[in-house]
C-alpha atoms as a PDB file:
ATOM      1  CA  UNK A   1      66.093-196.587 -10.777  1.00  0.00           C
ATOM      2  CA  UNK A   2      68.093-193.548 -12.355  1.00  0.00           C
ATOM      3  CA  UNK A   3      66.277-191.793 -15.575  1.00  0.00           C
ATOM      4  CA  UNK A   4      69.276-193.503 -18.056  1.00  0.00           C
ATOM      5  CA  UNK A   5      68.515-197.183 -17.086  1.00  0.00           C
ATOM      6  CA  UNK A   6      64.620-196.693 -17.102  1.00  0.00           C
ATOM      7  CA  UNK A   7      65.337-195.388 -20.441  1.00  0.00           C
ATOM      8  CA  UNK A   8      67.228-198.152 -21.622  1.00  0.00           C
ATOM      9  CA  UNK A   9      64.478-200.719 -20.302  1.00  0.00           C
ATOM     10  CA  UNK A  10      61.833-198.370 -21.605  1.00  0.00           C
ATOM     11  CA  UNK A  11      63.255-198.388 -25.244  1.00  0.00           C
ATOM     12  CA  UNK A  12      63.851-201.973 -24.985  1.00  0.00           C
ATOM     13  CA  UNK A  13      60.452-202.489 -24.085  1.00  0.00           C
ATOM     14  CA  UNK A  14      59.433-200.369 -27.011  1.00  0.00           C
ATOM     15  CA  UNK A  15      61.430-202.183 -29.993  1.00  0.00           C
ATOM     16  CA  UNK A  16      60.586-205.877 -28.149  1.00  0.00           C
ATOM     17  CA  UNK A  17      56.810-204.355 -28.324  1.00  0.00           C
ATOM     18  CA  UNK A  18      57.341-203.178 -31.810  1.00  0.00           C
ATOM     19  CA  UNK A  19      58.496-206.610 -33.009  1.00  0.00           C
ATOM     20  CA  UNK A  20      55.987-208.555 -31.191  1.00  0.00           C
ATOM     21  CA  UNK A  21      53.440-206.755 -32.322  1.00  0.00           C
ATOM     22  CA  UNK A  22      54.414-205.781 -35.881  1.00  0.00           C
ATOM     23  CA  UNK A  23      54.062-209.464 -36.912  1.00  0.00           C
ATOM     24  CA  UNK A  24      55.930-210.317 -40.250  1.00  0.00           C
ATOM     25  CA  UNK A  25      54.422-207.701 -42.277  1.00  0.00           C
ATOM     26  CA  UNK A  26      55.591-207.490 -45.824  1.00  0.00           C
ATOM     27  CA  UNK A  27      58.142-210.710 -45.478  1.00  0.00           C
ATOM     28  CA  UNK A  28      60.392-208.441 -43.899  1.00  0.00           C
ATOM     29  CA  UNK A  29      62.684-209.494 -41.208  1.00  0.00           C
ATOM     30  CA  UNK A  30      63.157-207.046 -37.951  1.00  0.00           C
ATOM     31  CA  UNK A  31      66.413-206.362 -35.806  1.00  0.00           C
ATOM     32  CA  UNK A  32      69.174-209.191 -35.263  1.00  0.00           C
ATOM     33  CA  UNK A  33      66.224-211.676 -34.714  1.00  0.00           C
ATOM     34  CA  UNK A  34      64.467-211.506 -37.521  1.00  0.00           C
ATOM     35  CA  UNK A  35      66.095-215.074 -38.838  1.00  0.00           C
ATOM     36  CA  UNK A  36      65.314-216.448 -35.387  1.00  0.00           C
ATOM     37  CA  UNK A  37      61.739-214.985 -35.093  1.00  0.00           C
ATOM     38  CA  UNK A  38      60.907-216.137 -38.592  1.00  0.00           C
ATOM     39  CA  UNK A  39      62.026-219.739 -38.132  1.00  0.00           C
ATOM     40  CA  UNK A  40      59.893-220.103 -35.119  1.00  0.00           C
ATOM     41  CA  UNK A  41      56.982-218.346 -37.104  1.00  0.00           C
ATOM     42  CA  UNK A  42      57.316-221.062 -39.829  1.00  0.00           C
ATOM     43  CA  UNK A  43      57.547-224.176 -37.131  1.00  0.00           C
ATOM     44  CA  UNK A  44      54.810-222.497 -34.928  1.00  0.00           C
ATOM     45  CA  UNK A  45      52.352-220.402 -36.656  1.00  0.00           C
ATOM     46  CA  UNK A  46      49.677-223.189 -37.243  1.00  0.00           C
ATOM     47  CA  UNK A  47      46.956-220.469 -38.259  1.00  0.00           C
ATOM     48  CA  UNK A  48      49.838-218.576 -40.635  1.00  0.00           C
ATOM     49  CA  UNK A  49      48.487-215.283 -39.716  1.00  0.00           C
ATOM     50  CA  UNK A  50      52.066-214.107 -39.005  1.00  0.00           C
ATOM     51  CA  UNK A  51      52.242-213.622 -35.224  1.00  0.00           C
ATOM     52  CA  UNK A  52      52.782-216.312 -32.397  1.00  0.00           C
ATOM     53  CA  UNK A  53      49.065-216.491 -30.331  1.00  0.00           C
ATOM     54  CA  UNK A  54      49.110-217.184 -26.731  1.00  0.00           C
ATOM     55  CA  UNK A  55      48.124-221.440 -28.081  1.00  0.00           C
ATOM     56  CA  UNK A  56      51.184-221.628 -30.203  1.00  0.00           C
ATOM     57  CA  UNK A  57      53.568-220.018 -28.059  1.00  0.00           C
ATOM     58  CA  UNK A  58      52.321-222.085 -25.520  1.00  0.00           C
ATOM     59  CA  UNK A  59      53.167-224.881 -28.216  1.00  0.00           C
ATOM     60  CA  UNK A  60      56.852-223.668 -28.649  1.00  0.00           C
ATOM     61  CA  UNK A  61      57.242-223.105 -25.227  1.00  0.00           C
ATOM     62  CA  UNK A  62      56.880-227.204 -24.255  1.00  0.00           C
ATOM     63  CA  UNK A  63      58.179-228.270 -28.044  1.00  0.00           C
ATOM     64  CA  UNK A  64      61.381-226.250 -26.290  1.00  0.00           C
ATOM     65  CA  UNK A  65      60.754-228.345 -22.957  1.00  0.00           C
ATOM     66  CA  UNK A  66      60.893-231.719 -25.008  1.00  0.00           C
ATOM     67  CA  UNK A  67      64.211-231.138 -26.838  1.00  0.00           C
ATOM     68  CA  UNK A  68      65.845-229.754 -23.719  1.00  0.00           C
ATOM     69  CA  UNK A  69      64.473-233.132 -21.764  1.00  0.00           C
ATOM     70  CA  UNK A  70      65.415-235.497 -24.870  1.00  0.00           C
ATOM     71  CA  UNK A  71      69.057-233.389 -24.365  1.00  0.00           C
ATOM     72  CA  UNK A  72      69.446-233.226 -21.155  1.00  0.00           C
ATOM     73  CA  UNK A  73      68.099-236.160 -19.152  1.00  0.00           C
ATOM     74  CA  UNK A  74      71.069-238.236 -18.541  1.00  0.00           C
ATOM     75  CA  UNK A  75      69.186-241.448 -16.795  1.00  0.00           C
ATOM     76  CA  UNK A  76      66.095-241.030 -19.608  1.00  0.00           C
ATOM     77  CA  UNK A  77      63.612-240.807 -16.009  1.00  0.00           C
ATOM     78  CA  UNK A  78      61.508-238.220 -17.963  1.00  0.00           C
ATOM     79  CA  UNK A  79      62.364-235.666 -15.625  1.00  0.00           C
ATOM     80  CA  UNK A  80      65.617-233.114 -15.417  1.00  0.00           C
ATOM     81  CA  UNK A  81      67.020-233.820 -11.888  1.00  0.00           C
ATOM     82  CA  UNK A  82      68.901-231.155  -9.830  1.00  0.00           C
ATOM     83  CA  UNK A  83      72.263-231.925 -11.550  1.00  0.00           C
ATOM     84  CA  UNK A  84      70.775-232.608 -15.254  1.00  0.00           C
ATOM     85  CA  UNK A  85      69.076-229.296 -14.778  1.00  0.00           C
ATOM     86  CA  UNK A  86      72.727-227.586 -13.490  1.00  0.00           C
ATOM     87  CA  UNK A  87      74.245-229.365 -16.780  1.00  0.00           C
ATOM     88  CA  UNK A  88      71.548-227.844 -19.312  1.00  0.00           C
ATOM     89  CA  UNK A  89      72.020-224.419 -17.591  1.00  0.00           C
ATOM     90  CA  UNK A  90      75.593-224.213 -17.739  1.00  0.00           C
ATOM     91  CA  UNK A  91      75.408-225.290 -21.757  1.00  0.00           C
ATOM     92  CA  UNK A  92      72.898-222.883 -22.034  1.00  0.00           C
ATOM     93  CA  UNK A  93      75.029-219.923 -20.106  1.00  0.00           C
ATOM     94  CA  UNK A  94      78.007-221.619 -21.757  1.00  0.00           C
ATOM     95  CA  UNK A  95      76.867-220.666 -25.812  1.00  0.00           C
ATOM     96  CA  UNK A  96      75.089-216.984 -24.896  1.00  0.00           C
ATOM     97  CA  UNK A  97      77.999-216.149 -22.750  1.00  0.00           C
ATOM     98  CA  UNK A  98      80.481-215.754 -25.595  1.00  0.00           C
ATOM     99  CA  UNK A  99      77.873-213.630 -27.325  1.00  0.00           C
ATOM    100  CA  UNK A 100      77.261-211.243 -24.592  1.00  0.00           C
ATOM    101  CA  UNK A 101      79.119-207.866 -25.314  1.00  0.00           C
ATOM    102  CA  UNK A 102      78.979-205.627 -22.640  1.00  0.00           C
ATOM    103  CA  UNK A 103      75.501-203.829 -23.140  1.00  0.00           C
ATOM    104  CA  UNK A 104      74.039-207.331 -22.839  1.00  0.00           C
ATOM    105  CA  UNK A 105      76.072-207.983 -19.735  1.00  0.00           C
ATOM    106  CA  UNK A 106      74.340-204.627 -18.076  1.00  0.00           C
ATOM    107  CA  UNK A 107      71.104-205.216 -19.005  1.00  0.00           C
ATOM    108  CA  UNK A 108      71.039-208.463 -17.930  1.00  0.00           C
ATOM    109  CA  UNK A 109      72.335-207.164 -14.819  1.00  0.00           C
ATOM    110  CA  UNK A 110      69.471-204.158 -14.015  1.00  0.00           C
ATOM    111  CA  UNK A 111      66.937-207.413 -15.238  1.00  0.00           C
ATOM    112  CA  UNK A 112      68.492-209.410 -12.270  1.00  0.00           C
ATOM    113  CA  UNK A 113      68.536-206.264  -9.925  1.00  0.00           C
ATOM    114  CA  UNK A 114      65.154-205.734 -10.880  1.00  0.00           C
ATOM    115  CA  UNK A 115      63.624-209.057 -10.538  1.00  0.00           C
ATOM    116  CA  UNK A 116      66.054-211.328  -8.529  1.00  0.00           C
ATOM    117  CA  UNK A 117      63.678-210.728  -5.415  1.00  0.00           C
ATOM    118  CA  UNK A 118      66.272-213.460  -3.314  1.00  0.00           C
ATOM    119  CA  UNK A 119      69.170-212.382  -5.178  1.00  0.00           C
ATOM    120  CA  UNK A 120      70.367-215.787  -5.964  1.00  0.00           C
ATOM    121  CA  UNK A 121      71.668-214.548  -9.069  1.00  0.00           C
ATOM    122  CA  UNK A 122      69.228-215.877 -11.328  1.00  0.00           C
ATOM    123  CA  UNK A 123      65.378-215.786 -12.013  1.00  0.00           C
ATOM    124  CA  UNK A 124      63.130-218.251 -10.478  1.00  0.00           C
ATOM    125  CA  UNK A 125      59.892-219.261 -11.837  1.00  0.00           C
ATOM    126  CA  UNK A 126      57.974-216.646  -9.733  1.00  0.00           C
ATOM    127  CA  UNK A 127      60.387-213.824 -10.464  1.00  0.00           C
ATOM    128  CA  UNK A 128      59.948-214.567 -14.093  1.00  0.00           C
ATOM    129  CA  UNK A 129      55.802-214.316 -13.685  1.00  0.00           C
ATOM    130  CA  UNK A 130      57.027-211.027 -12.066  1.00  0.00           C
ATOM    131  CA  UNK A 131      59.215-209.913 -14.897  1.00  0.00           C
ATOM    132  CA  UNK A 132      56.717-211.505 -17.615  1.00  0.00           C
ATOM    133  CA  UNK A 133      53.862-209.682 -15.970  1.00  0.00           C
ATOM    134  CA  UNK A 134      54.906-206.492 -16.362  1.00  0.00           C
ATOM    135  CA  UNK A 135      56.585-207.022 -19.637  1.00  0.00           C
ATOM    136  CA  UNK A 136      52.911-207.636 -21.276  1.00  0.00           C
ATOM    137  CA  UNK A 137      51.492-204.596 -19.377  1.00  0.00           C
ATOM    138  CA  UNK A 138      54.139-202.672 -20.541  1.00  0.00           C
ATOM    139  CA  UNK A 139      53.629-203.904 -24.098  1.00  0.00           C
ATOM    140  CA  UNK A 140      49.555-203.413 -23.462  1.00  0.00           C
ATOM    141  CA  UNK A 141      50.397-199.397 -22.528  1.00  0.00           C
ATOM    142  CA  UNK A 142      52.634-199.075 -25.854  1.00  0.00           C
ATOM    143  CA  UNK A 143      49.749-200.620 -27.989  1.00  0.00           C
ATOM    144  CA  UNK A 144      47.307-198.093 -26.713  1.00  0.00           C
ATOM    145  CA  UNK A 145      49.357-195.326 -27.072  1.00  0.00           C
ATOM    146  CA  UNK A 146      51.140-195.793 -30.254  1.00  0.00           C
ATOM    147  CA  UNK A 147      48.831-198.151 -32.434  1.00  0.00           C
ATOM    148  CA  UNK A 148      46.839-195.110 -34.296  1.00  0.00           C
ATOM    149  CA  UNK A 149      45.151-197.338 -36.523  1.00  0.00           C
ATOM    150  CA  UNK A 150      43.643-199.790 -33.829  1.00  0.00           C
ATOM    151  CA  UNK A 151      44.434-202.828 -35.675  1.00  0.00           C
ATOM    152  CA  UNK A 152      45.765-204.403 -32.418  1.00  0.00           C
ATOM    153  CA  UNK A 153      49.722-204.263 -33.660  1.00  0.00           C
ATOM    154  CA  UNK A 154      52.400-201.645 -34.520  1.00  0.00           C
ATOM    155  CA  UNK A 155      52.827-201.011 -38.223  1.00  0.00           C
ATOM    156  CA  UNK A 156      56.003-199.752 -39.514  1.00  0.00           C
ATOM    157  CA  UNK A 157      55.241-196.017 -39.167  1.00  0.00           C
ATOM    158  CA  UNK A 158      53.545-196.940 -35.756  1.00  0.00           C
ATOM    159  CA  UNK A 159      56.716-198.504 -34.457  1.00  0.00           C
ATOM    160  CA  UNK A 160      59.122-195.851 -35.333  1.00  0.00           C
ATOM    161  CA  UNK A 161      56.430-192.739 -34.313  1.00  0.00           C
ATOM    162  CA  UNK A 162      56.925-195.167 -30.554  1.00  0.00           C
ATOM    163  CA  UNK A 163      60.906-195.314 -31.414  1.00  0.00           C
ATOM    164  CA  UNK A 164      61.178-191.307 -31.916  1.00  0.00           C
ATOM    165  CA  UNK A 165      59.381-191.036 -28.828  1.00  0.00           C
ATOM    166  CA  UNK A 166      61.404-192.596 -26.611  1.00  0.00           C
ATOM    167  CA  UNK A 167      64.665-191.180 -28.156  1.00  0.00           C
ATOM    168  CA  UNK A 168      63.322-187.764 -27.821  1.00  0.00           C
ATOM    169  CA  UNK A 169      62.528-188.862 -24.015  1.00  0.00           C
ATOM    170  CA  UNK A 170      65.870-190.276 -23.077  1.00  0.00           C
ATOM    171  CA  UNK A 171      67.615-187.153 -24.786  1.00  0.00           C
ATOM    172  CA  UNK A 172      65.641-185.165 -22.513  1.00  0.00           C
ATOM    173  CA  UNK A 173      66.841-186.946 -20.005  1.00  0.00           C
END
């Protein structure tokens, strides 16, 4: 992978760990997500401690399953078949597609030449354990190194010290 891309996932890497990790500190809202991270913080933060644990993302991740099955499953079997499943991809593809500018477009394009180990064009459940696994050791590395205060999550300061790092890094480059 050429030193611009691996800077592009690396600094990726570091805002996604910045966000994940910075929890809603202060009621303020982070990045072009922040409405969408703080709706799912107020549906799925049962302990209101500000940050998604591994229980209720696990929560949002089948209360996600649910509506796509009560959307999606034509004959009402309880299961997505082969062509329900097509149908709820292409709706899905259909609404981020006109959203994707260009810089999405590439990036999800070195995630797919990165990951796509059959190069099917699109992630299968193992390639996403691939991808997922070394998301969270990537996230682990930028916690140790950039979380001064131990407090097991990026501050404000924290998360822009990890920014400035990786800009000076790519510029390097």
């Amino acid at each position: 992978m050429n030193r611009k891309i691996a800077a592009v996932v690396v600094g990726a890497a570091v805002v996604t760990a910045g966000a994940a990790f910075a929890g809603n500190e202060g009621g303020k809202e982070h990045g072009p997500r922040g409405h969408h991270r703080a709706k799912m913080l107020e549906r799925f933060d049962a302990n209101k401690d500000g940050q998604l644990d591994d229980q209720e993302r696990e929560a949002a991740r089948e209360a996600r399953k649910a509506e796509m099955l009560q959307r999606f499953d034509a004959d009402k079997d309880g299961t997505l078949s082969d062509s329900e499943r097509d149908a709820a991809k292409a709706a899905w593809r259909g609404g981020r597609e006109g959203r994707m500018d260009g810089r999405h477009q590439k990036r999800r394009g070195r995630m797919l030449e990165r990951f796509d180990t059959n190069k099917n064009g699109a992630l299968e459940d193992n390639e996403r354990e691939a991808m997922k696994a070394q998301h969270q050791a990537h996230r682990a590395e930028m916690l140790q190194r950039f979380d001064t205060d131990k407090d097991g999550k990026l501050s404000d300061s924290e998360r822009e010290a990890a920014r400035s790092a990786m800009r000076g890094k790519r510029d390097r480059q």
